[in-house]
N, C-alpha and C. Protein backbone atom coordinates (compact mmCIF):
# COMPACT_ATOMS: atom_id res chain seq x y z
N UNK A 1 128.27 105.23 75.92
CA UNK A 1 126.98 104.58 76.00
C UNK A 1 126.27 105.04 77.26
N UNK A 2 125.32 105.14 77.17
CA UNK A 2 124.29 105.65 78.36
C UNK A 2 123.99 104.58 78.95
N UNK A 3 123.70 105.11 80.54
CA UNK A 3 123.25 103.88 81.62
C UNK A 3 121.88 104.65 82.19
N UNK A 4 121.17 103.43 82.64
CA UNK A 4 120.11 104.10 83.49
C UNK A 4 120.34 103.31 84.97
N UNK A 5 119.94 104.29 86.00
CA UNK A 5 120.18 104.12 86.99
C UNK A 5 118.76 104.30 87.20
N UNK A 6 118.63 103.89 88.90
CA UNK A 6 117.24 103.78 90.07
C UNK A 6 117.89 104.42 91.48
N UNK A 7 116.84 105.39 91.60
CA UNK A 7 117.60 105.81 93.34
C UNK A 7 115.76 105.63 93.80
N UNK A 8 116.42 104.51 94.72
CA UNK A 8 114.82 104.26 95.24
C UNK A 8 115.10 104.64 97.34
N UNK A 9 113.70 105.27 97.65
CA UNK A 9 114.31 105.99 98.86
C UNK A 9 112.94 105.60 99.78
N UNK A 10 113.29 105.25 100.75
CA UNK A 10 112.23 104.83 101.59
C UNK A 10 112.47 105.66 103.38
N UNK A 11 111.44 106.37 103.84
CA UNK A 11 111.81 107.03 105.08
C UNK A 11 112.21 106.06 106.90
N UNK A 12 111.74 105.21 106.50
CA UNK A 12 111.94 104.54 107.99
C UNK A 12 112.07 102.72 107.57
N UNK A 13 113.06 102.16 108.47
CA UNK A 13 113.59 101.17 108.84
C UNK A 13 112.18 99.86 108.43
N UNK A 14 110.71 100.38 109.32
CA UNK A 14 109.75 99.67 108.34
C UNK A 14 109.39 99.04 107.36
N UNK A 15 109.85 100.56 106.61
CA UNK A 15 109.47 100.57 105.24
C UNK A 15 110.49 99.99 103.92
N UNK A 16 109.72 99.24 102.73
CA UNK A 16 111.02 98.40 102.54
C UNK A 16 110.96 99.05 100.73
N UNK A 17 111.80 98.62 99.81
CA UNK A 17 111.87 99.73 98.27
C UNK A 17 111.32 98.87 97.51
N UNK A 18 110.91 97.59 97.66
CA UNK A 18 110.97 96.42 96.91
C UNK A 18 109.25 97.22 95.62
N UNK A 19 108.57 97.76 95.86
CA UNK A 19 107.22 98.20 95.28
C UNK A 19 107.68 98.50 94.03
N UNK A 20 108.87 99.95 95.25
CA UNK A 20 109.22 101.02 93.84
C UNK A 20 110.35 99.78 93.18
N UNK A 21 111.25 99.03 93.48
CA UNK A 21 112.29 98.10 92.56
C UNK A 21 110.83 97.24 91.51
N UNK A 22 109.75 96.94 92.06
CA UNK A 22 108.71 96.02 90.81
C UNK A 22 107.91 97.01 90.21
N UNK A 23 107.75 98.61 90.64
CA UNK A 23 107.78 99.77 89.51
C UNK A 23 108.12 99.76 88.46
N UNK A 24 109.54 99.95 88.73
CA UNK A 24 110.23 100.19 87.56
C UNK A 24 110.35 99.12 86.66
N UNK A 25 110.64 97.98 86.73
CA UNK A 25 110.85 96.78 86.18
C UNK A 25 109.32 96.43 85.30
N UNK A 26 107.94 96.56 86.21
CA UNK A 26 106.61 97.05 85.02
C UNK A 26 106.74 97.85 84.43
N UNK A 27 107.37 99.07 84.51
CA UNK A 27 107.31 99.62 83.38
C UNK A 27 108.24 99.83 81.91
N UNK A 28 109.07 98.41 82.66
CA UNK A 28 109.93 98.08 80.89
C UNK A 28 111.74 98.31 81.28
N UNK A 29 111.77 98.83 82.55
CA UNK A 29 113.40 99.45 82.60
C UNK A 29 113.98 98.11 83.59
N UNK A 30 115.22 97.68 82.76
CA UNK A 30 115.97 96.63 83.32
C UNK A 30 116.97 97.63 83.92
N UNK A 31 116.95 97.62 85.11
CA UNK A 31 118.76 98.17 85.89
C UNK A 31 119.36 97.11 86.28
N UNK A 32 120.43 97.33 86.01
CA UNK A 32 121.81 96.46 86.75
C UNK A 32 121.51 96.80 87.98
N UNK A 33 122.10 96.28 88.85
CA UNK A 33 121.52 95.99 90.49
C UNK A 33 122.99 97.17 90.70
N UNK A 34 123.54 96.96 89.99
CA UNK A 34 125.04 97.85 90.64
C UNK A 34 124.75 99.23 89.77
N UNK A 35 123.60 99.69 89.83
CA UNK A 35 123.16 100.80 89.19
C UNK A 35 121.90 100.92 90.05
N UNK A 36 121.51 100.35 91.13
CA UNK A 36 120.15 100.91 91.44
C UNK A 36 120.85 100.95 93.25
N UNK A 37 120.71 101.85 93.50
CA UNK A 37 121.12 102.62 95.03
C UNK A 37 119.45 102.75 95.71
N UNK A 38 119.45 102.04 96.77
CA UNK A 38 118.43 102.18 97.42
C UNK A 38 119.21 102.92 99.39
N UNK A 39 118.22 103.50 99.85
CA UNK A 39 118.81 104.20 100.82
C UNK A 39 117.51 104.27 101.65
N UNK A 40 116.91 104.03 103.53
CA UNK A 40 116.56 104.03 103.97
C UNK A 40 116.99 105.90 105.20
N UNK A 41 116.20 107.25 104.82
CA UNK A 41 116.51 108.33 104.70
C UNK A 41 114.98 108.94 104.62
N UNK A 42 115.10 109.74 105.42
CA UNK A 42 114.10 111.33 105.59
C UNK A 42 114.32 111.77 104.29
N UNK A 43 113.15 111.92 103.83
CA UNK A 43 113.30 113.01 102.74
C UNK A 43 113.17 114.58 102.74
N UNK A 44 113.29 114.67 104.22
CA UNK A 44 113.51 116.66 104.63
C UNK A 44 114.98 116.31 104.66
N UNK A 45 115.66 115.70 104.37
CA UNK A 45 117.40 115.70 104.45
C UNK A 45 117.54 115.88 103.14
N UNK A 46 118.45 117.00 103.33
CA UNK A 46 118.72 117.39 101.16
C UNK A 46 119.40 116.38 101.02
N UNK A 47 119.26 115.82 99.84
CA UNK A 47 119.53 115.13 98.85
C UNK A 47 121.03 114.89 98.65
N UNK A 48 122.09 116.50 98.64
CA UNK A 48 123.10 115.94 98.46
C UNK A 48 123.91 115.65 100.10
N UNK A 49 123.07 115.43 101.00
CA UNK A 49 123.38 115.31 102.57
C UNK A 49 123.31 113.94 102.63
N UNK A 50 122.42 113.03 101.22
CA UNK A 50 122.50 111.64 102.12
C UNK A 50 123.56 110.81 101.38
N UNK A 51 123.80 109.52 102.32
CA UNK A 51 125.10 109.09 101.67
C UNK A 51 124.84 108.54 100.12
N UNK A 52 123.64 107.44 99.96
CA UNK A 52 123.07 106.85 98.83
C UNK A 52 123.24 107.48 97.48
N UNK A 53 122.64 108.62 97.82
CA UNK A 53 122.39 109.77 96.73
C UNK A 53 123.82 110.31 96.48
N UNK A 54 124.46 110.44 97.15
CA UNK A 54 125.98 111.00 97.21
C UNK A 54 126.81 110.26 95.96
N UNK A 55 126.75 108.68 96.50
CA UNK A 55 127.43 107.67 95.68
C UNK A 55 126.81 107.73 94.69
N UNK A 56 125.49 107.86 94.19
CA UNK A 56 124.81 107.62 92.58
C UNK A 56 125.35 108.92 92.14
N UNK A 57 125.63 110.30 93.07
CA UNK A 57 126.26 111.23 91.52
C UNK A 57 127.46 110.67 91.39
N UNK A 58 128.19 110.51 92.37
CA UNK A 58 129.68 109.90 91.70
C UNK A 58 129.66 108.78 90.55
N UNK A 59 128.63 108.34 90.32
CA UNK A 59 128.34 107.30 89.19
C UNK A 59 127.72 107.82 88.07
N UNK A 60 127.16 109.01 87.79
CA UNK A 60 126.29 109.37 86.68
C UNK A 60 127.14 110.13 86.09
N UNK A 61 126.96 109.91 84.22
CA UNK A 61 127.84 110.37 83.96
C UNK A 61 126.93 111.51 82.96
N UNK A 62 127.35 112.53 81.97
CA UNK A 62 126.83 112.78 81.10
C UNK A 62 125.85 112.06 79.83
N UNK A 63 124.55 111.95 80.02
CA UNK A 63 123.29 111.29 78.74
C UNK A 63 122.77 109.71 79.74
N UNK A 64 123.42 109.84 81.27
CA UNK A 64 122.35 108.82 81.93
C UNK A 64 121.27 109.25 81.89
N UNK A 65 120.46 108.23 82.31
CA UNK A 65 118.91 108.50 82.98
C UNK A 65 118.88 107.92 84.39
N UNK A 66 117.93 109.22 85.14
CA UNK A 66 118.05 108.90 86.87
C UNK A 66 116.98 108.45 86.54
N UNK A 67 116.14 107.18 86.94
CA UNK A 67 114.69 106.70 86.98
C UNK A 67 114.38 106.63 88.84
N UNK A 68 113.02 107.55 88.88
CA UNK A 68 112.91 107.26 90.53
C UNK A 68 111.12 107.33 90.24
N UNK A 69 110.42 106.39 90.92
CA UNK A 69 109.36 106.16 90.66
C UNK A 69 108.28 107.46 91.17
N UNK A 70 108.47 108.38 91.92
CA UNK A 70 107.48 109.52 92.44
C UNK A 70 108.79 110.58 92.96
N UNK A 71 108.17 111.25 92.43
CA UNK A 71 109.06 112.86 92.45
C UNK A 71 109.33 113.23 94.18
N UNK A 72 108.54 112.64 94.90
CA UNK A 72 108.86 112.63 96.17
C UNK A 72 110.08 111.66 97.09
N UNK A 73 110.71 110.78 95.98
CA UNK A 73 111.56 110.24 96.47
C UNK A 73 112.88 110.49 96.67
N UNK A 74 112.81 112.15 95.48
CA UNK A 74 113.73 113.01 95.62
C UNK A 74 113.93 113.22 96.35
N UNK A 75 113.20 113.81 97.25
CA UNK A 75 112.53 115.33 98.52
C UNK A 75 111.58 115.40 98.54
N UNK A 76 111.16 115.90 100.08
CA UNK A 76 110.41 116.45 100.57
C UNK A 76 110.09 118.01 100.46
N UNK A 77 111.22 118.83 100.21
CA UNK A 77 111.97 120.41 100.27
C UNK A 77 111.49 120.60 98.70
N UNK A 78 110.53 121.47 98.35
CA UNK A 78 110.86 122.07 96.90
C UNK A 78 111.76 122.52 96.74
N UNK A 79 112.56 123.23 97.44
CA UNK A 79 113.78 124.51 96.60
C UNK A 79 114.79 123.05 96.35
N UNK A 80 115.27 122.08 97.47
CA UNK A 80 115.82 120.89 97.66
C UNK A 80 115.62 120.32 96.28
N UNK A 81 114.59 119.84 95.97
CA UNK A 81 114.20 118.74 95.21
C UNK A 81 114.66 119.81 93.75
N UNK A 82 114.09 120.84 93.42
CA UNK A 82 114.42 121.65 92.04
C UNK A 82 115.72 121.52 92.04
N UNK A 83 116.66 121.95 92.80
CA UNK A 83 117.91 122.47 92.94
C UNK A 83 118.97 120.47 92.38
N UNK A 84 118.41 119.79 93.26
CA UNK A 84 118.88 118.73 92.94
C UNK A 84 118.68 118.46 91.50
N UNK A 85 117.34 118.43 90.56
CA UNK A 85 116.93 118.12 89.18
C UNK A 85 118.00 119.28 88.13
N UNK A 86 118.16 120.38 88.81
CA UNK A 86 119.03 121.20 88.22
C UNK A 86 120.12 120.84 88.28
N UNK A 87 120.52 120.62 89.45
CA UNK A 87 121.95 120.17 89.22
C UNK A 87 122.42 118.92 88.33
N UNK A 88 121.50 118.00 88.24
CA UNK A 88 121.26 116.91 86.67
C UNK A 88 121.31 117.64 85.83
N UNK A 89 120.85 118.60 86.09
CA UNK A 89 120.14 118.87 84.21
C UNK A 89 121.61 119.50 83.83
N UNK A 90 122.24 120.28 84.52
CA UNK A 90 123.23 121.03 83.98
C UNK A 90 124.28 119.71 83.72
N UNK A 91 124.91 118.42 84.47
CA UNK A 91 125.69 117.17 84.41
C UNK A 91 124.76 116.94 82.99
N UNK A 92 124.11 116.94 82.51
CA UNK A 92 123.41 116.42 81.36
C UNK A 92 123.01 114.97 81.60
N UNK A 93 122.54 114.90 82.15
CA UNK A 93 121.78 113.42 83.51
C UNK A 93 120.08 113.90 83.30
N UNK A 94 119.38 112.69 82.55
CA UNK A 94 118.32 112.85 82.15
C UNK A 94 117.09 112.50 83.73
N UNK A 95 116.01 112.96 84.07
CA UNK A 95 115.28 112.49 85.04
C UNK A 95 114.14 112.00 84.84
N UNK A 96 113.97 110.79 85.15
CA UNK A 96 112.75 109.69 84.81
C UNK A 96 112.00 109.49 85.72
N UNK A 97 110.63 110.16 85.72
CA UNK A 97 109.88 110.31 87.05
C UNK A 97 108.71 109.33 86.51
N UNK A 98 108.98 107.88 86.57
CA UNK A 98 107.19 107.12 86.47
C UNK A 98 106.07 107.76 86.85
N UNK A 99 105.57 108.04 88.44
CA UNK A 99 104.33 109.09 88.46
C UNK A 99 103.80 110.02 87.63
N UNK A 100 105.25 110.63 86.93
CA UNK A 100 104.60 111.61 86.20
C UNK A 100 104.88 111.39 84.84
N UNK A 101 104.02 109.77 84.59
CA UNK A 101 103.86 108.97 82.94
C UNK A 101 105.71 109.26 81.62
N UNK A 102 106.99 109.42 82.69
CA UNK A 102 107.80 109.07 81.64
C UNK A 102 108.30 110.83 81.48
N UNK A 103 107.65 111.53 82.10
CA UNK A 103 108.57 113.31 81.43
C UNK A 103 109.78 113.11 82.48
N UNK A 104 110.41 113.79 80.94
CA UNK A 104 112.09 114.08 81.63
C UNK A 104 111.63 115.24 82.51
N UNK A 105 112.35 114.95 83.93
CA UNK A 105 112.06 116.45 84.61
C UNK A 105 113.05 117.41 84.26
N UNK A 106 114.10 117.32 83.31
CA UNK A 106 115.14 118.18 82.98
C UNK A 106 114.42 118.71 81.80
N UNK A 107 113.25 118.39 81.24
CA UNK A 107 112.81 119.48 79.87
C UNK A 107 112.11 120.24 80.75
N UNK A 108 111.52 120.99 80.26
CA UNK A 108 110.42 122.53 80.18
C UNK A 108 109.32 122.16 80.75
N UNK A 109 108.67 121.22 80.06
CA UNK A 109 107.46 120.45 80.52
C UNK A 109 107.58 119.84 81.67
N UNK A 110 108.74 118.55 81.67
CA UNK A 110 108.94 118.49 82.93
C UNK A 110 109.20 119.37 84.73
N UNK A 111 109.88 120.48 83.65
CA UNK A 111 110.55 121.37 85.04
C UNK A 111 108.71 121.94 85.70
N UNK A 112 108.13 122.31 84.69
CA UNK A 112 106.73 123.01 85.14
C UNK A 112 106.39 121.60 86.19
N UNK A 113 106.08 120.40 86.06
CA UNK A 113 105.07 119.41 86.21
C UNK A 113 106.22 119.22 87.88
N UNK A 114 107.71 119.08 87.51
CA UNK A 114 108.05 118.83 89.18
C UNK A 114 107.98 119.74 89.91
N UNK A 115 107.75 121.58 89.66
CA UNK A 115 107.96 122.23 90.25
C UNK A 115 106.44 122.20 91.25
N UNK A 116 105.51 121.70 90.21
CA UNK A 116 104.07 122.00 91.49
C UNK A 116 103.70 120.76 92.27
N UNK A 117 104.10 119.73 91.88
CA UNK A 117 104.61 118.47 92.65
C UNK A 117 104.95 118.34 93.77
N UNK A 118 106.59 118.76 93.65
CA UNK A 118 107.58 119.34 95.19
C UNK A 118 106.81 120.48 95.45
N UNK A 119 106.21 121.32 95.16
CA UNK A 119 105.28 121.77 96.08
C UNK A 119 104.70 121.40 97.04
N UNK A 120 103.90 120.45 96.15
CA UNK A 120 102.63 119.71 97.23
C UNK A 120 102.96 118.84 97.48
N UNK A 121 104.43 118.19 97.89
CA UNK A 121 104.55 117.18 98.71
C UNK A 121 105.69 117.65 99.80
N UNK A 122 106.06 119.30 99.64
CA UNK A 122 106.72 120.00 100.63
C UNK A 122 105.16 120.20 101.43
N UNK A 123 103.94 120.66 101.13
CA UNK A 123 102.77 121.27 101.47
C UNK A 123 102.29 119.85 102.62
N UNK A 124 102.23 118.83 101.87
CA UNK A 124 102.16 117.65 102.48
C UNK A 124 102.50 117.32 103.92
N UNK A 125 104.25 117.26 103.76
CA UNK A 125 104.69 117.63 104.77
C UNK A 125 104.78 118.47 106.15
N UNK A 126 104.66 119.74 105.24
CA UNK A 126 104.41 120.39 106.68
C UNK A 126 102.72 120.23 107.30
N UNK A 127 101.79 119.67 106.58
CA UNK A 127 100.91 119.73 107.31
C UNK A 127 100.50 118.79 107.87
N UNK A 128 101.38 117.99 107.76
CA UNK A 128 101.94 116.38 108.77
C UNK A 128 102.06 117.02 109.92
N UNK A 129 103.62 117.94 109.74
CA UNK A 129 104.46 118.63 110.92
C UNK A 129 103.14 119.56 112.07
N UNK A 130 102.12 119.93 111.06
CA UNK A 130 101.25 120.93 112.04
C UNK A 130 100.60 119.82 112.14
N UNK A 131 99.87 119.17 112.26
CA UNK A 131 99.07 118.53 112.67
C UNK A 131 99.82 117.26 113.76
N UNK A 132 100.87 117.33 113.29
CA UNK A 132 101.69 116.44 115.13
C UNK A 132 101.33 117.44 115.99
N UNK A 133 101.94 118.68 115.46
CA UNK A 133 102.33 120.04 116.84
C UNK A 133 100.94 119.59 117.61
N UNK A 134 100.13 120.25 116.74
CA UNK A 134 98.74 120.25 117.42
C UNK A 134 98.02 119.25 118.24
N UNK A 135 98.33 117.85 117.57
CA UNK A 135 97.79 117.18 118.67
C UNK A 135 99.30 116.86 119.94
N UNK A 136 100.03 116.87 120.38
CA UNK A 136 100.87 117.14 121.28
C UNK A 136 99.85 118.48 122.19
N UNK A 137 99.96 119.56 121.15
CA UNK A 137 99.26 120.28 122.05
C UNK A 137 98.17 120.21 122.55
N UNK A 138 97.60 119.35 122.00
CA UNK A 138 95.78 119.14 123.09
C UNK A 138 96.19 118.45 123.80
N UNK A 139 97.37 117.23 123.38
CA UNK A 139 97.11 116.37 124.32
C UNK A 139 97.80 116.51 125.52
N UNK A 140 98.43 117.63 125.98
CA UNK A 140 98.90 118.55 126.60
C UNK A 140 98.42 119.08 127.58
N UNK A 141 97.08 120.03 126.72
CA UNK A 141 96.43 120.50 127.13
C UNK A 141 95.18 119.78 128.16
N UNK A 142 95.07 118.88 127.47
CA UNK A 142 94.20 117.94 128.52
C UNK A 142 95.11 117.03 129.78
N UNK A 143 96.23 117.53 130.00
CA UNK A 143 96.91 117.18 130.99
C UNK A 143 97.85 115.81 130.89
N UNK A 144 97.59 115.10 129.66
CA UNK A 144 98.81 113.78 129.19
C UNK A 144 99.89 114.13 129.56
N UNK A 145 100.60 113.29 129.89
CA UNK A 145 102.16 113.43 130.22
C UNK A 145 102.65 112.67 128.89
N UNK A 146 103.40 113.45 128.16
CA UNK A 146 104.31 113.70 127.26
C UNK A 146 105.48 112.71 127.00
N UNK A 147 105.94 112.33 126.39
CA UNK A 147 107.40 111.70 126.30
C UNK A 147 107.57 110.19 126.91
N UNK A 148 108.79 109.52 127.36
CA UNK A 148 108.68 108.39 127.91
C UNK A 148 108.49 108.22 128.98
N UNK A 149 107.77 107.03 129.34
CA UNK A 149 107.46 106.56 131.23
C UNK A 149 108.94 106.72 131.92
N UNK A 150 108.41 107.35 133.01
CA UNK A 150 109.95 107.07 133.44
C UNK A 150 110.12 105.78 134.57
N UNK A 151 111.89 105.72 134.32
CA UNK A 151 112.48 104.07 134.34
C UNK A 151 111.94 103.69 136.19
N UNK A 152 112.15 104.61 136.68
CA UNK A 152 111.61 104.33 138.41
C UNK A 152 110.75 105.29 138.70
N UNK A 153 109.83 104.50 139.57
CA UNK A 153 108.99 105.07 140.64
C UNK A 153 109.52 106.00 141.63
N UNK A 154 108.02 106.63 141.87
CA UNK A 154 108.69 108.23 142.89
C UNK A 154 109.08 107.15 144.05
N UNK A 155 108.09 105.92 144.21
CA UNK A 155 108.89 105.31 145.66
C UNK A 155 110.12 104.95 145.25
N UNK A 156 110.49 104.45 144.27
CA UNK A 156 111.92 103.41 143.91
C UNK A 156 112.98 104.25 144.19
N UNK A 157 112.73 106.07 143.33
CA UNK A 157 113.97 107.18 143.67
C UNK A 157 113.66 107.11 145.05
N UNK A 158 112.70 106.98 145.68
CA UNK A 158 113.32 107.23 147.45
C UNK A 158 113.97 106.41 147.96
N UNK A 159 113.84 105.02 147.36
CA UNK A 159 114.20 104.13 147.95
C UNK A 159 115.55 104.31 147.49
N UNK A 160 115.74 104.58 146.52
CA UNK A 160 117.67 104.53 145.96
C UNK A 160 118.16 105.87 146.68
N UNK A 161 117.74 106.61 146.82
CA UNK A 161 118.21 107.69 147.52
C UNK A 161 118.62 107.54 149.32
N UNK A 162 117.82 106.35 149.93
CA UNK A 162 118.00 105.96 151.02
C UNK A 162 119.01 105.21 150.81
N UNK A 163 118.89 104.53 149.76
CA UNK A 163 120.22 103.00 149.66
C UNK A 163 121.32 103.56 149.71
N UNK A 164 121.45 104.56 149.04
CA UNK A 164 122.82 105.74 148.40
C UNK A 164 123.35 106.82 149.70
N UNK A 165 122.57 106.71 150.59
CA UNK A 165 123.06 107.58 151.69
C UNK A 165 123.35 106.61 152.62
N UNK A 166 122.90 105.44 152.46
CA UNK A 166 123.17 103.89 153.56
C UNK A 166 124.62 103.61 152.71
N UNK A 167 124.97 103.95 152.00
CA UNK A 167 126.29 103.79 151.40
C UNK A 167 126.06 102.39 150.03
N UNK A 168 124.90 102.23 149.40
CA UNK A 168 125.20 101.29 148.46
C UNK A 168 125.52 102.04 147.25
N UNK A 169 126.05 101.34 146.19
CA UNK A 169 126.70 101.91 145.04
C UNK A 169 125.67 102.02 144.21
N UNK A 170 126.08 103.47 143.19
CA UNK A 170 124.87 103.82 142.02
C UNK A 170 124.59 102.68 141.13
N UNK A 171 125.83 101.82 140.83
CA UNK A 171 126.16 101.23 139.56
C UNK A 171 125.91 99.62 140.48
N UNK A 172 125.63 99.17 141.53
CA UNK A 172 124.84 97.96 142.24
C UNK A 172 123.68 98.22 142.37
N UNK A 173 123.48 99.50 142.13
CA UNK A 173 121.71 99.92 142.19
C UNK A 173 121.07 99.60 140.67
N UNK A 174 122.02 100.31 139.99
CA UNK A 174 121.48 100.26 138.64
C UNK A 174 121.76 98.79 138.07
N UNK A 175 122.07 97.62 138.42
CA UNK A 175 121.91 96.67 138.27
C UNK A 175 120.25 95.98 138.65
N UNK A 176 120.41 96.38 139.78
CA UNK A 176 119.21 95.36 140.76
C UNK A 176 117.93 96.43 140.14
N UNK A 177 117.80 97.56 139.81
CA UNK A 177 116.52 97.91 139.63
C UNK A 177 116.48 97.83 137.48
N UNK A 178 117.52 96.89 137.18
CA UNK A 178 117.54 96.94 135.35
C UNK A 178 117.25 98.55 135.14
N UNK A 179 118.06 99.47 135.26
CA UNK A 179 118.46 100.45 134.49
C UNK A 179 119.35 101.36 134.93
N UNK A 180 119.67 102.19 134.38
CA UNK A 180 121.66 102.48 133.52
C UNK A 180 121.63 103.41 134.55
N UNK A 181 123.38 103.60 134.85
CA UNK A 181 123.64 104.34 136.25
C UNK A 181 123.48 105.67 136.37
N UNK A 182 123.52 106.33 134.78
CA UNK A 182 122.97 107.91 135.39
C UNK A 182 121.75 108.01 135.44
N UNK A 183 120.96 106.67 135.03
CA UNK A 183 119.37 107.16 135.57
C UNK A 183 119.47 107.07 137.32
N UNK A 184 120.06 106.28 138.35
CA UNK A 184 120.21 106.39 139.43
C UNK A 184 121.12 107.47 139.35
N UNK A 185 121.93 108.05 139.42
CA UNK A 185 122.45 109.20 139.69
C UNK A 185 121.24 110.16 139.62
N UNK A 186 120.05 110.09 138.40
CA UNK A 186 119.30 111.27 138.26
C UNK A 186 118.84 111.15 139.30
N UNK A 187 118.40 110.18 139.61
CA UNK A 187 117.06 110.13 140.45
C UNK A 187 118.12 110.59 141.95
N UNK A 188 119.25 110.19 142.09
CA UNK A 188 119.63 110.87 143.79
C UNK A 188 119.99 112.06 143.85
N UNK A 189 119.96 113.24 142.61
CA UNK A 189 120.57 114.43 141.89
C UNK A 189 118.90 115.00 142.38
N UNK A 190 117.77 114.60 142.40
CA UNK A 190 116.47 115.15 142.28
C UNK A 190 115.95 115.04 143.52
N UNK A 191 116.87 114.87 144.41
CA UNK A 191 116.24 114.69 145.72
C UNK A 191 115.39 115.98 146.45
């Protein structure tokens, strides 16, 4: 007997699956809860790299159906995302993409419709990725300082650097100024 499964995938701690879990359920598919694998995961991480996805192939057997509400929940990676639908298609594991109105992505029709898809949501991606670079780089360029504040002041490292040659300890320093002892080590290392 055939099962249908849900691999619902969400990129950051934020973000929660519950949309794509009342997706699927509008559109008519009851899953057993011990059939629907949800996983909080990058979708530039191949597919068979994350753990979620790992455990749902060990569960699919030959004439399931994978139901995942947008072809992007696969992957981010076209070659990634094809390579994964292939590797179904050959298990004989059917793919149920809602976005794209119900085509198996393991037929013909389907394979055409995910292949320009994972395209443009690999295309997507990277022009996320260029458009961070770029603004980093103006904001760079206009002289921003970059990255995190740091934990002490140029006076505070002098001052720990005086304490530390008066003989007080890194790790009584890094108490009294609330932060961790190789940040005082850095700061008497930078003298």
């Amino acid at each position: 007997m055939s099962r249908t499964f849900l691999y619902a995938r969400v990129s950051t701690a934020e973000q929660t699956t519950d949309n794509q879990l009342l997706e699927v359920q509008a559109a008519g598919f009851t899953i057993q809860p011990r059939h629907t694998i949800t996983e909080t995961i990058s979708g530039s991480v191949p597919a068979a790299g994350r753990p979620g996805f790992a455990k749902l192939l060990d569960k699919l057997d030959e004439g399931d159906t994978l139901v995942v509400t947008k072809l992007d929940r696969l992957g981010r990676n076209t070659a990634d995302v094809l390579a994964t639908v292939e590797s179904l298609a050959a298990a004989k594991v059917h793919v149920h993409c809602l976005a794209l109105k119900g085509v198996d992505l393991t037929s013909a029709s389907g394979k055409l419709h995910m292949t320009v898809l994972a395209a443009v949501a690999q295309f997507e991606r990277d022009l996320l990725i260029e458009r961070t670079h770029a603004g980093l780089a103006r904001a760079k360029a206009e002289g921003k300082k970059l990255g995190r504040r740091a934990s002490l002041t140029d006076e505070q490292k002098a001052e720990v650097r005086a304490r530390i040659a008066a003989g007080a300890t890194a790790r009584g320093l890094a108490a009294e100024y609330g932060v961790s002892h190789p940040t005082i080590l850095k700061a008497v290392q930078t003298a």
